[in-house]
N, C-alpha and C. Protein backbone atom coordinates (compact mmCIF):
# COMPACT_ATOMS: atom_id res chain seq x y z
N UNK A 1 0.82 -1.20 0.00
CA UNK A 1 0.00 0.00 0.00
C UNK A 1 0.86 1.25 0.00
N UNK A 2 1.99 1.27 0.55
CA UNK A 2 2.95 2.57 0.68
C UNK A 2 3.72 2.58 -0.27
N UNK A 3 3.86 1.98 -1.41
CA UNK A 3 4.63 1.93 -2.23
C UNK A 3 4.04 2.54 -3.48
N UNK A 4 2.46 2.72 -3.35
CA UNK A 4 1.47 3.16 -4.76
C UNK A 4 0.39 3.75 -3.92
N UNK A 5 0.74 4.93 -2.91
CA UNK A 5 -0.38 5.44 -1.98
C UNK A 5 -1.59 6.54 -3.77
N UNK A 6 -2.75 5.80 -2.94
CA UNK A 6 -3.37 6.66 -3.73
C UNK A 6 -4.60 7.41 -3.14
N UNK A 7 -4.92 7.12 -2.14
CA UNK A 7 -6.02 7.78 -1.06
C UNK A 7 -5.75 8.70 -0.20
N UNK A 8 -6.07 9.95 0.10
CA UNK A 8 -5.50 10.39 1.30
C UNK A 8 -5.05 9.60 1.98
N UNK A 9 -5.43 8.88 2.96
CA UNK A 9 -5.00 8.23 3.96
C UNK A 9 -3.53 7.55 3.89
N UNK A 10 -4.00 6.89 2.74
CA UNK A 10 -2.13 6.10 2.19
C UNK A 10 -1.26 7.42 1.83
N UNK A 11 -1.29 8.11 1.40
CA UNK A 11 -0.59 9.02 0.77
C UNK A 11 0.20 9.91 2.34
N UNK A 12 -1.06 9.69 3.46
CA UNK A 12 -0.54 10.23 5.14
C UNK A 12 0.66 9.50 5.29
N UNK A 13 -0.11 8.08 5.28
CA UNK A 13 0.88 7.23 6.00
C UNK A 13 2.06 7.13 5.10
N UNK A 14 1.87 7.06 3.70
CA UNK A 14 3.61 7.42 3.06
C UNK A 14 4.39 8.34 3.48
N UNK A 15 3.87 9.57 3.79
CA UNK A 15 4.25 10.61 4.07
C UNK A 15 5.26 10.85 5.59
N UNK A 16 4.25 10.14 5.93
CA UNK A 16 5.14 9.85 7.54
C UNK A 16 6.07 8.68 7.49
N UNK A 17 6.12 7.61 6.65
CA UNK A 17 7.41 6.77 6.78
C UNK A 17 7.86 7.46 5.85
N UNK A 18 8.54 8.39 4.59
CA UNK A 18 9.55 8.69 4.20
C UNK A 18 10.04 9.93 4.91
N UNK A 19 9.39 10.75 6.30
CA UNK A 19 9.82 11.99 6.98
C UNK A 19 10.20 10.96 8.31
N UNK A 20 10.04 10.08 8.88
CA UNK A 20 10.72 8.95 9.59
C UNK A 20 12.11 8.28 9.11
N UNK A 21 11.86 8.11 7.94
CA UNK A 21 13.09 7.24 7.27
C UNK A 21 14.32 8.31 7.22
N UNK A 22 13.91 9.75 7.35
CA UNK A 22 14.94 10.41 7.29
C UNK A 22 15.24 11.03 8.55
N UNK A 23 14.59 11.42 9.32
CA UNK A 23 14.50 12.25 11.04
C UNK A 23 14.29 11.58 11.72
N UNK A 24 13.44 10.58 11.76
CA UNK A 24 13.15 9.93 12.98
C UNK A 24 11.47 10.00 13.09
N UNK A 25 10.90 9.23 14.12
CA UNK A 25 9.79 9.53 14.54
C UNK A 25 9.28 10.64 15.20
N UNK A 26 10.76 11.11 16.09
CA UNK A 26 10.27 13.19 16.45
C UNK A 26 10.16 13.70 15.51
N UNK A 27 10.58 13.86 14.54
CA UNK A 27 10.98 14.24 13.14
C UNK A 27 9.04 14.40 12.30
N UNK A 28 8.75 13.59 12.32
CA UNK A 28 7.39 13.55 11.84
C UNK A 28 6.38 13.86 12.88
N UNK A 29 5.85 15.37 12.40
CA UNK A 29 5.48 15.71 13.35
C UNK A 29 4.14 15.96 12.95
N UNK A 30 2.73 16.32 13.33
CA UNK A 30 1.19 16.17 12.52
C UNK A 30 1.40 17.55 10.98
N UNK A 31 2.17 18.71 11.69
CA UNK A 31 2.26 19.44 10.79
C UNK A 31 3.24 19.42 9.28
N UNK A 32 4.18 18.62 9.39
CA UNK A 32 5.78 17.98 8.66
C UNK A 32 4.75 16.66 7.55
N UNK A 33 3.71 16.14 8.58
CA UNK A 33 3.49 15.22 7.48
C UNK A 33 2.35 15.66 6.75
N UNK A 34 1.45 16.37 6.69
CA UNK A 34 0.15 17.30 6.29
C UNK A 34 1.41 18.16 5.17
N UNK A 35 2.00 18.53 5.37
CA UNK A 35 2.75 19.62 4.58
C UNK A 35 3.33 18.82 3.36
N UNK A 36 4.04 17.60 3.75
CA UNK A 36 4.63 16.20 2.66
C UNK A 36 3.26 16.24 2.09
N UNK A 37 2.56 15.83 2.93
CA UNK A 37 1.20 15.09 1.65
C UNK A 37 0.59 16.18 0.77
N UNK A 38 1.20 17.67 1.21
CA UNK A 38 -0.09 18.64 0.56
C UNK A 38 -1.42 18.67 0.80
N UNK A 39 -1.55 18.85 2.13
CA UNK A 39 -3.06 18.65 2.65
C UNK A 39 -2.78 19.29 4.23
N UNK A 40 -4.20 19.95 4.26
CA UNK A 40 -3.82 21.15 5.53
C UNK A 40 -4.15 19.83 7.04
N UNK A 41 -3.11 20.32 8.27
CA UNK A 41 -3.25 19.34 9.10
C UNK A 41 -4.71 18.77 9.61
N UNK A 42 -5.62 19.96 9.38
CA UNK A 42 -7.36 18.96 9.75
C UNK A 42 -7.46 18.15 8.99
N UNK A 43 -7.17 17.98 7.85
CA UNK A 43 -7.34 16.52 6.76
C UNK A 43 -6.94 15.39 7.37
N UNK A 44 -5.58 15.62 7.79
CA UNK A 44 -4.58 14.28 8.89
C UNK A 44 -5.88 14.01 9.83
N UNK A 45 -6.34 14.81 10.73
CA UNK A 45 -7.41 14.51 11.44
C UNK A 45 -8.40 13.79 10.93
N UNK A 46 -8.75 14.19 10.36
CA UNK A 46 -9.87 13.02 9.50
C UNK A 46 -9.81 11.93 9.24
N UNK A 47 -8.40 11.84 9.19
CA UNK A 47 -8.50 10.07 8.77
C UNK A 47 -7.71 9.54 10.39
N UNK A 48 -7.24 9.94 11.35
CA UNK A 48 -6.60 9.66 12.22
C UNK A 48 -6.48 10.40 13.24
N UNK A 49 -7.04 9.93 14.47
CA UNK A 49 -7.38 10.72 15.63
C UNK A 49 -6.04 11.74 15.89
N UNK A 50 -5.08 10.87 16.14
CA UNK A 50 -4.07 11.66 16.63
C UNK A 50 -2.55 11.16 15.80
N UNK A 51 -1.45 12.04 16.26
CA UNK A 51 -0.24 11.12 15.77
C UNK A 51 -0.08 9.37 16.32
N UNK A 52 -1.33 9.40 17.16
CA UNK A 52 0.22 8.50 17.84
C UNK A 52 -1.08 7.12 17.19
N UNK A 53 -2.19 7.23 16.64
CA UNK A 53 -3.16 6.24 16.08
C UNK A 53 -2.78 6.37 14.35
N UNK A 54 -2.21 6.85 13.47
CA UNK A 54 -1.41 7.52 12.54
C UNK A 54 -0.04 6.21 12.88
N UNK A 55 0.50 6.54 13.25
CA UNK A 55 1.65 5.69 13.92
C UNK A 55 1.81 3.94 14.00
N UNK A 56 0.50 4.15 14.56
CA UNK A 56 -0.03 2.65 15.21
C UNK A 56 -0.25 1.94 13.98
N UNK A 57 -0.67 2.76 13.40
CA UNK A 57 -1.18 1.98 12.09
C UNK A 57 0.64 1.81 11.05
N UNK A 58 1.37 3.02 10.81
CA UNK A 58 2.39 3.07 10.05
C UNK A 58 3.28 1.88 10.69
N UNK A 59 3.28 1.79 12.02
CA UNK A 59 4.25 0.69 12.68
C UNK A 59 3.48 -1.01 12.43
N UNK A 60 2.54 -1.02 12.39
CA UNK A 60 1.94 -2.08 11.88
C UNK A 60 2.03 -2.75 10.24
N UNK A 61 1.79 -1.49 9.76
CA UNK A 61 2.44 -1.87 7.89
C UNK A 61 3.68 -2.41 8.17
N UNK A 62 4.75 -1.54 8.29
CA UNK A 62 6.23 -1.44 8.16
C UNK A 62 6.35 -3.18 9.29
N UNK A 63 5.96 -3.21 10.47
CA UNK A 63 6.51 -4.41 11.15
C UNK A 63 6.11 -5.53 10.60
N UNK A 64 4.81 -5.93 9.94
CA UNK A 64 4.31 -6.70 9.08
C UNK A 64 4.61 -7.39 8.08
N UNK A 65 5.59 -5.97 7.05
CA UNK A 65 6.16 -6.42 6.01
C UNK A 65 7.64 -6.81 6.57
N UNK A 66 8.35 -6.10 7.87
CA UNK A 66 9.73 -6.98 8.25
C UNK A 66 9.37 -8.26 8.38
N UNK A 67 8.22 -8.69 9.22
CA UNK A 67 8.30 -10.37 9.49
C UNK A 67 8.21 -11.38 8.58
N UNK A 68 7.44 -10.40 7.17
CA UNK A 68 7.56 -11.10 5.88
C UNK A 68 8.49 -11.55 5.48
N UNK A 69 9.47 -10.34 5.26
CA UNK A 69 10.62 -10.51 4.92
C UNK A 69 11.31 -11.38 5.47
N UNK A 70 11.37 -11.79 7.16
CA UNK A 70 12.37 -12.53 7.94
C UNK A 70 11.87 -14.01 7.16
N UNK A 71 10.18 -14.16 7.21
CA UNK A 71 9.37 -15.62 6.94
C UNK A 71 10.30 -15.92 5.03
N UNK A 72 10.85 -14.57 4.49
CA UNK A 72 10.99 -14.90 3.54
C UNK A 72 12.45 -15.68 3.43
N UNK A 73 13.03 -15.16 4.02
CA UNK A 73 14.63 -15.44 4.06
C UNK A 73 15.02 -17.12 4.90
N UNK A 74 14.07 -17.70 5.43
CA UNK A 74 14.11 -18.62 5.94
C UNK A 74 14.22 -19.96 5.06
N UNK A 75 15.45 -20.65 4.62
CA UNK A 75 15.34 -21.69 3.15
C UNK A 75 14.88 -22.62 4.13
N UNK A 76 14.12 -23.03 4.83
CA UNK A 76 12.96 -24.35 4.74
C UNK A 76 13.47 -25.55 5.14
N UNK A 77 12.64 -26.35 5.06
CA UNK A 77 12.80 -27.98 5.35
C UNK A 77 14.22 -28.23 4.38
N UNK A 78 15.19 -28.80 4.48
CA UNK A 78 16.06 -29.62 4.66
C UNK A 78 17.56 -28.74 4.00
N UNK A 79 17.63 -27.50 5.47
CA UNK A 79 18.58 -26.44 5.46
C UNK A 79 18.85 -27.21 7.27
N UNK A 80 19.51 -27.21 7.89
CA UNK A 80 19.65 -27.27 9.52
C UNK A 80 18.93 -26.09 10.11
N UNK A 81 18.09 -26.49 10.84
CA UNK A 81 17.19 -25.38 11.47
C UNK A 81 17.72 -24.21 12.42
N UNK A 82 19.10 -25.07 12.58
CA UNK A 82 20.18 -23.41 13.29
C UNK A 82 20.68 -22.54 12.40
N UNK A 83 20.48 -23.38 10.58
CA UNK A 83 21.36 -22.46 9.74
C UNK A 83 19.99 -21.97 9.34
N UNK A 84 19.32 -21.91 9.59
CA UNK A 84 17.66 -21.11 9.24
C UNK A 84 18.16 -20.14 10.07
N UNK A 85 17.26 -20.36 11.96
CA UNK A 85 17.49 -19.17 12.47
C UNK A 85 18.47 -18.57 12.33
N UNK A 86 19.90 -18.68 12.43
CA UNK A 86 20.76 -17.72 11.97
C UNK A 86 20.67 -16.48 10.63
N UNK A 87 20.06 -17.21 9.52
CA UNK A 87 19.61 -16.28 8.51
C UNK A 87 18.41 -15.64 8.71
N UNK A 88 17.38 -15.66 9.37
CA UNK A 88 16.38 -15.32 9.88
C UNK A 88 16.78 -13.61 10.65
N UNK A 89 17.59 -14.28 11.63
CA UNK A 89 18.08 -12.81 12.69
C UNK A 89 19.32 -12.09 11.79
N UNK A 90 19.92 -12.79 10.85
CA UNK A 90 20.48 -12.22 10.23
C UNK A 90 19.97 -10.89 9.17
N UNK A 91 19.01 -11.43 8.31
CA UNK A 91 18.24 -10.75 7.58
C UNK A 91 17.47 -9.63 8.34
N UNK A 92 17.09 -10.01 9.62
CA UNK A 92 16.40 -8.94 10.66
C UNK A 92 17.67 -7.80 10.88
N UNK A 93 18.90 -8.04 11.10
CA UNK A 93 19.45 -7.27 11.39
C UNK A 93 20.12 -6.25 10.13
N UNK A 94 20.28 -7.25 9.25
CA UNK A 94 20.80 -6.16 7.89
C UNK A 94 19.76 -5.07 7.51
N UNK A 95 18.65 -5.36 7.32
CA UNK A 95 17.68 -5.03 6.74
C UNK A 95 17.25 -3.80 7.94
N UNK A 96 17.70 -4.01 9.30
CA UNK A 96 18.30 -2.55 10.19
C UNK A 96 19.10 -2.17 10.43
N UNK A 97 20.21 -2.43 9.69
CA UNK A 97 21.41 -1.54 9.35
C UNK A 97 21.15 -0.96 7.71
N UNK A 98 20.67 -1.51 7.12
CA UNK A 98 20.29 -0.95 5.82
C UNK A 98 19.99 0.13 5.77
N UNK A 99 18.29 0.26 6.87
CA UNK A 99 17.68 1.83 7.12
C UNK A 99 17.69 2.17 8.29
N UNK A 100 18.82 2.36 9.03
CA UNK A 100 19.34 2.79 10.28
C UNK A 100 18.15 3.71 10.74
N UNK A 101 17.74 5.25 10.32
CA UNK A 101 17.04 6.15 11.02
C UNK A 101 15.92 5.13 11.14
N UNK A 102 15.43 4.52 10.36
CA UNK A 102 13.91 4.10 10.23
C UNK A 102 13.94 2.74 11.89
N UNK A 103 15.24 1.81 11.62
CA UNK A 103 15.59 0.87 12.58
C UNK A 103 15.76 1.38 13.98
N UNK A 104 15.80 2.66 14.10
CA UNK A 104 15.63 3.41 15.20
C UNK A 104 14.49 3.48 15.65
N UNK A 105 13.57 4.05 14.75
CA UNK A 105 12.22 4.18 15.06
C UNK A 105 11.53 3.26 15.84
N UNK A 106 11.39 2.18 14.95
CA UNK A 106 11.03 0.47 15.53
C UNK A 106 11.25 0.19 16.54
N UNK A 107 12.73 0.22 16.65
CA UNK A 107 13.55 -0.61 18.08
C UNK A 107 13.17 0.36 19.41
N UNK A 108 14.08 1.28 19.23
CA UNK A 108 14.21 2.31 20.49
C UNK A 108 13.49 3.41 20.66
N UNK A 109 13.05 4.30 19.60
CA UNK A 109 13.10 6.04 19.81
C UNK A 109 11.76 5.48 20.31
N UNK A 110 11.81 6.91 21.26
CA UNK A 110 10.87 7.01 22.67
C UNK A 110 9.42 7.54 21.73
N UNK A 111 8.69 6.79 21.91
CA UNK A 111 7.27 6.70 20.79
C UNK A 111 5.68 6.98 21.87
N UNK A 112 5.08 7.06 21.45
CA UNK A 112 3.65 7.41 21.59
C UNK A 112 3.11 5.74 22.47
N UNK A 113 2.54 5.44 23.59
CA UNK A 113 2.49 4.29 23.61
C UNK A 113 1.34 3.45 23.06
N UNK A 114 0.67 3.89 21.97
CA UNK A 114 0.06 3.30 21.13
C UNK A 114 0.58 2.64 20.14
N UNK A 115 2.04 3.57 20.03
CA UNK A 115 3.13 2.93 18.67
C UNK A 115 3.67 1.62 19.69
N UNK A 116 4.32 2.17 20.81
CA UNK A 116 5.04 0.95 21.44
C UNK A 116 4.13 -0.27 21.60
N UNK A 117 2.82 -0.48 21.74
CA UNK A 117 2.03 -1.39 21.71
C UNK A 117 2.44 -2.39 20.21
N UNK A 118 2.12 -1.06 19.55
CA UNK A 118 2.68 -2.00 18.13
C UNK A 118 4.19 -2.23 18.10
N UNK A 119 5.30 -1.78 18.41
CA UNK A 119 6.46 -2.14 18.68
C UNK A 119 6.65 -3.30 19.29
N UNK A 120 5.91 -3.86 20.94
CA UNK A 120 5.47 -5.02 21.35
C UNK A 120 4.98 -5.94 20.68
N UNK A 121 4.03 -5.64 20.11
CA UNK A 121 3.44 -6.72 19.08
C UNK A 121 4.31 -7.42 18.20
N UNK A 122 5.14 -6.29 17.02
CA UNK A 122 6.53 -6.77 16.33
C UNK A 122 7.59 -7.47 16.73
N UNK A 123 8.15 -7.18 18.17
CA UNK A 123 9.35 -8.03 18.91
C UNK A 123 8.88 -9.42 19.08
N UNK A 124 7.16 -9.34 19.69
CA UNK A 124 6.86 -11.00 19.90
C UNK A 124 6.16 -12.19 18.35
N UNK A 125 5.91 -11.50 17.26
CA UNK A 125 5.79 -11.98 15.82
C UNK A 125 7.25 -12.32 15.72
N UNK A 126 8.75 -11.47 15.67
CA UNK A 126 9.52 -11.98 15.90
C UNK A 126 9.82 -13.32 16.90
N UNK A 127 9.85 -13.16 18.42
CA UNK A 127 10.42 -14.17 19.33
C UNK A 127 9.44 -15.52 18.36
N UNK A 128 8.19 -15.47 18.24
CA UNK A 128 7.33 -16.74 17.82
C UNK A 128 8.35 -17.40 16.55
N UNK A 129 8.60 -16.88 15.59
CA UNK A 129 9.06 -16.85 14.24
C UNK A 129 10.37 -17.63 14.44
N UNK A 130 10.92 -17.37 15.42
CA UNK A 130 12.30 -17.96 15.96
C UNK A 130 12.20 -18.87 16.76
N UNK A 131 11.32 -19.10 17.47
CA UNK A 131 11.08 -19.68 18.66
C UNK A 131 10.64 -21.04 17.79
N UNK A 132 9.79 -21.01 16.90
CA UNK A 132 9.72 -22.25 15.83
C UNK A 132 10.89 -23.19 15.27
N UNK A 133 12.30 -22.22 14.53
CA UNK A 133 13.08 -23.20 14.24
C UNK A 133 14.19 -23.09 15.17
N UNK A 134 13.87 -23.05 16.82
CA UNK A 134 14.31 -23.20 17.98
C UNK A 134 14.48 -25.10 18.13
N UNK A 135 12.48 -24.62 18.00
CA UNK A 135 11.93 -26.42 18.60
C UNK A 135 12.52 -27.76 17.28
N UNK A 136 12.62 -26.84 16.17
CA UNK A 136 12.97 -27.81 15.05
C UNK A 136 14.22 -28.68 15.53
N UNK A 137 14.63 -27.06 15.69
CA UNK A 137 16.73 -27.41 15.71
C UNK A 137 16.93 -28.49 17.34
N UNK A 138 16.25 -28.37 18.03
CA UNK A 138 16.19 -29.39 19.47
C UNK A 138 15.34 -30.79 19.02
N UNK A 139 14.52 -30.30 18.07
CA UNK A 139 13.79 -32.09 17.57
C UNK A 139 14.88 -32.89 16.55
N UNK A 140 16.01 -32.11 15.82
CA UNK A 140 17.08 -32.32 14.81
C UNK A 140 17.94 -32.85 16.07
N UNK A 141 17.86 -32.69 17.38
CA UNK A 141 19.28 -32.91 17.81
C UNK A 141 20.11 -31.62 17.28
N UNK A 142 20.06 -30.37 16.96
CA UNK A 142 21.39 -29.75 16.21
C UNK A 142 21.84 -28.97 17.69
N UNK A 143 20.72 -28.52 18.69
CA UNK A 143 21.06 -28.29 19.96
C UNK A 143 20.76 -28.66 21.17
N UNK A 144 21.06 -28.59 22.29
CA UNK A 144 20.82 -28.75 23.44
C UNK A 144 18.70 -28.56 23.67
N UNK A 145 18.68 -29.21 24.69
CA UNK A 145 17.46 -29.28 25.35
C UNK A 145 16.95 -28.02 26.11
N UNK A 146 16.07 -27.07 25.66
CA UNK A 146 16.01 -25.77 26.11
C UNK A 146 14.63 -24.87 25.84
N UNK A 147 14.52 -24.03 26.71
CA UNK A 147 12.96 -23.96 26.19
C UNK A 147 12.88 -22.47 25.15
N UNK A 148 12.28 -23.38 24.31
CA UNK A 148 12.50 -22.53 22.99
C UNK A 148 11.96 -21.37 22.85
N UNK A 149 11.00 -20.64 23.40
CA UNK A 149 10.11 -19.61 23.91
C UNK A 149 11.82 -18.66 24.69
N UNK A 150 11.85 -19.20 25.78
CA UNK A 150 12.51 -18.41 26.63
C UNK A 150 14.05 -18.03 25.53
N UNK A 151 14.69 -18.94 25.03
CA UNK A 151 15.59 -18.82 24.47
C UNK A 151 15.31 -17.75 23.08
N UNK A 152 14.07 -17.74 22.36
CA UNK A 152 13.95 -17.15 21.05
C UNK A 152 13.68 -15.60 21.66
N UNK A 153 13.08 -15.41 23.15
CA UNK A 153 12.96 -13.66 23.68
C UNK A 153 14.48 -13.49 23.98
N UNK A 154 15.40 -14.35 24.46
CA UNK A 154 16.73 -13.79 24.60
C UNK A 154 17.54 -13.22 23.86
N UNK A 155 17.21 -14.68 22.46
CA UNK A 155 17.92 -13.93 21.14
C UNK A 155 17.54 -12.30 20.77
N UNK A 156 16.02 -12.55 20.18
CA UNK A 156 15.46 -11.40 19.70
C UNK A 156 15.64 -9.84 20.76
N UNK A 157 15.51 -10.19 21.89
CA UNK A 157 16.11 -9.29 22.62
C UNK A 157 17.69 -8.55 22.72
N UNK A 158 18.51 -9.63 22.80
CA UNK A 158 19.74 -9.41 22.58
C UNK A 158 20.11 -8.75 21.17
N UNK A 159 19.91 -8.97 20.40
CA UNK A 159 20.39 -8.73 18.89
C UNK A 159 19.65 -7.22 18.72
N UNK A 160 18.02 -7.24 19.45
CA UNK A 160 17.78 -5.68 19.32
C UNK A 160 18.76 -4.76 20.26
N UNK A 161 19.24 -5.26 21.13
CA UNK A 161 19.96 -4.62 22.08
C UNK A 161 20.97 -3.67 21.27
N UNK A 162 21.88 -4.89 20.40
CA UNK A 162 22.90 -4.90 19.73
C UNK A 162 23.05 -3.66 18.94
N UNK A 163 21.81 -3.73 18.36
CA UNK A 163 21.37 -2.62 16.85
C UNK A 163 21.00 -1.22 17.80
N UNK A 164 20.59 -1.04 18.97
CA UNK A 164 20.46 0.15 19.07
C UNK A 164 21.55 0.70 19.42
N UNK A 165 22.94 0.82 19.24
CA UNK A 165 23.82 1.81 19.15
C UNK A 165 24.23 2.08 17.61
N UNK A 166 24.12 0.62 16.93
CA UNK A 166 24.43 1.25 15.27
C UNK A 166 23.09 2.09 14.53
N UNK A 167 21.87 1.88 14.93
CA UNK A 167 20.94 2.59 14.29
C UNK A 167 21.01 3.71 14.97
N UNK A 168 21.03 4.01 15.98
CA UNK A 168 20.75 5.34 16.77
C UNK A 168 21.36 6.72 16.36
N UNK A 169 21.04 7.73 15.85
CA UNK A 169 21.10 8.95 15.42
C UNK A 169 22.63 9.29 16.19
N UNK A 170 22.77 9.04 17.77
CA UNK A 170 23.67 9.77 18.01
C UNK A 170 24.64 8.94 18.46
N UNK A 171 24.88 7.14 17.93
CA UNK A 171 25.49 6.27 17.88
C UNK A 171 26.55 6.15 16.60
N UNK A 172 27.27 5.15 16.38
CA UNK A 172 28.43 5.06 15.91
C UNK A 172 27.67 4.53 14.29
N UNK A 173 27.55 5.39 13.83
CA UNK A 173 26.66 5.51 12.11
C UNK A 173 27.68 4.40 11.20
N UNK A 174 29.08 4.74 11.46
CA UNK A 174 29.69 4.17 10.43
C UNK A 174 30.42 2.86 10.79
N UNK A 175 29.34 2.23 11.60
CA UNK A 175 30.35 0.94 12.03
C UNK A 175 29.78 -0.31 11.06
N UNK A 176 30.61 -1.05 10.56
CA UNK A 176 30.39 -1.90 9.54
C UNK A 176 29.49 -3.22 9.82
N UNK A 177 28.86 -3.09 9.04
CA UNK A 177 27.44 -3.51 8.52
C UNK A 177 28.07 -5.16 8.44
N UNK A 178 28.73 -5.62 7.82
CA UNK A 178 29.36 -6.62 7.47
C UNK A 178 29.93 -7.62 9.20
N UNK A 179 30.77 -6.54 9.69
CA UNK A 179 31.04 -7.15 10.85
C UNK A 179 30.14 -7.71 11.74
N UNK A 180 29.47 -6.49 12.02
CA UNK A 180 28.03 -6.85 13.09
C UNK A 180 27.14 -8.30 12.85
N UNK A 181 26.92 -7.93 11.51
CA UNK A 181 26.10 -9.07 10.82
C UNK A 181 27.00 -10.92 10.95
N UNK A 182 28.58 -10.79 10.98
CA UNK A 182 28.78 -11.92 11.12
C UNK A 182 29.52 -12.36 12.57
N UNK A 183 29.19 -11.17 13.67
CA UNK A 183 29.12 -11.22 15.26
C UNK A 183 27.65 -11.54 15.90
N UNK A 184 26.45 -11.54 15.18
CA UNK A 184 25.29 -11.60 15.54
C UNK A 184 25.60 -13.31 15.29
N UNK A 185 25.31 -13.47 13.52
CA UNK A 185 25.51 -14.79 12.93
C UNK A 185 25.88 -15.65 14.32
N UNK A 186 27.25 -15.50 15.07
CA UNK A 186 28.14 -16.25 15.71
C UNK A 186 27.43 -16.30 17.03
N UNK A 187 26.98 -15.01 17.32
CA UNK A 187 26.14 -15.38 18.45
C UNK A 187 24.99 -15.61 18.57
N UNK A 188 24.21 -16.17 17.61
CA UNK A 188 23.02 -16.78 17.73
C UNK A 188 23.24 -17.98 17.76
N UNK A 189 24.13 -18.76 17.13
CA UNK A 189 24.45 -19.70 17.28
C UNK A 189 25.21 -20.61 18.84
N UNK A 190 26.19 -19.60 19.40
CA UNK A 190 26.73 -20.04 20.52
C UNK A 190 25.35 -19.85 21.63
N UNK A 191 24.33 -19.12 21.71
CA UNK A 191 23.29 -18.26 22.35
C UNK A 191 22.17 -19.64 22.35
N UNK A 192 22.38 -20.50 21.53
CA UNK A 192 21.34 -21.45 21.07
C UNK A 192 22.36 -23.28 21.80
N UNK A 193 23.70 -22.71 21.85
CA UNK A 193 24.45 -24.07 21.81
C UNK A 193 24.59 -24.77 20.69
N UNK A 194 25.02 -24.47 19.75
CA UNK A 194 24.89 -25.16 18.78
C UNK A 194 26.46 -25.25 18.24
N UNK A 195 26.98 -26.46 17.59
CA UNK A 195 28.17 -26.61 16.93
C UNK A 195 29.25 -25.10 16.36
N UNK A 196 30.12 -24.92 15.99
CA UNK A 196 30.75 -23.74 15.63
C UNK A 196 30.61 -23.78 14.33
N UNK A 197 30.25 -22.38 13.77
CA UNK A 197 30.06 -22.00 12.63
C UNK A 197 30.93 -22.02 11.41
N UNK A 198 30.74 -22.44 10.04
CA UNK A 198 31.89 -21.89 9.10
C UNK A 198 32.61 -20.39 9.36
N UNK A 199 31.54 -19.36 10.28
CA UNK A 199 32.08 -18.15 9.94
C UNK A 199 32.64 -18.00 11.12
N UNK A 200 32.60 -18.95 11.99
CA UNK A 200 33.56 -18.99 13.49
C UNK A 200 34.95 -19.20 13.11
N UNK A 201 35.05 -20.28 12.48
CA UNK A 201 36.03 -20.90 12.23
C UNK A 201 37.24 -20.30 11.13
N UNK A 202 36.55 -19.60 10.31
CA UNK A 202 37.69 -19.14 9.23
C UNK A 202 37.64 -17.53 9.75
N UNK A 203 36.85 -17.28 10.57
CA UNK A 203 36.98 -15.67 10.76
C UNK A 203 38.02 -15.19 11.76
């Protein structure tokens, strides 16, 4: 829908993820995104009580289509279900180093708590998503006996941890994308118990 907004309403909510993608969520403010769309701020009203129901909804598109993306990156039945999740949190994490301001938004910046509701919602579509080829990788034998719930909020927790100093506006912008991505890799794997990685081993 944000990619071919053609209704007021879509055309709001575009408006506010490309003034997000660049400032932040302070950054988009009721008047900043009425002004993007070309439409005076009572219009924004009309279709959306306030910023922070505006929001609720933009964080719901955008988290929706990440979990897609993670469900997409996952190669399936007869990959090792640790070399799944690993590409799974992997792809979660590039794909927030990719759009750092926006990966800010999501993870950390201090939001409306109607957005953080939906922020909540996104972290646990994540933990579930992982928490699946948790139970695989323990029915494979590939790891230890562990409860896959508790272990998939540690990961997903940890790895967001990780990303909020490289996404963060007043964090270290230029730290390499490449590295992080194959320090996560390594520790999802040791985080899970699982055998040492090709990228343990030659790195």
């Amino acid at each position: 829908m944000l990619e071919t907004p053609t209704s007021t309403r879509e055309r709001l909510l575009a408006a506010a993820l490309e003034i997000t993608r660049e400032g932040g969520y302070g950054a988009a403010s009721v008047a900043a995104i009425a002004e993007r769309t070309g439409v005076a701020a009572g219009t924004l009203y009309r279709h959306f009580p306030s910023k922070g129901e505006l929001f609720a909804e933009l964080f719901r598109i955008v988290c929706s289509g990440e979990v897609d993306a993670m469900r997409a990156a996952d190669p399936g039945p007869g990959v090792p279900a640790v070399d799944r999740a690993e590409e799974v949190i992997a792809t979660f994490a590039g794909r927030a180093l990719a759009a750092r301001r926006l990966a800010w938004a999501l993870l950390a910046e201090p939001v409306d708590p109607l957005v953080d509701a939906e922020r909540l919602a996104y972290r646990r579509a994540y933990r579930e998503l992982l928490a699946e080829l948790v139970r695989a990788a323990i029915e494979a034998g590939e790891i230890p006996e562990q409860d896959a719930d508790l272990s998939a909020a540690a990961i997903v927790g940890g790895v967001g941890e990780a990303l909020v100093g490289p996404t963060s506006p007043v964090g270290d912008q230029d730290t390499d994308a490449q590295e992080i991505l194959r320090a996560l890799r390594i520790f999802v794997r040791r985080a899970l118990g699982a055998t040492r990685s090709d990228q343990e081993e030659t790195g």
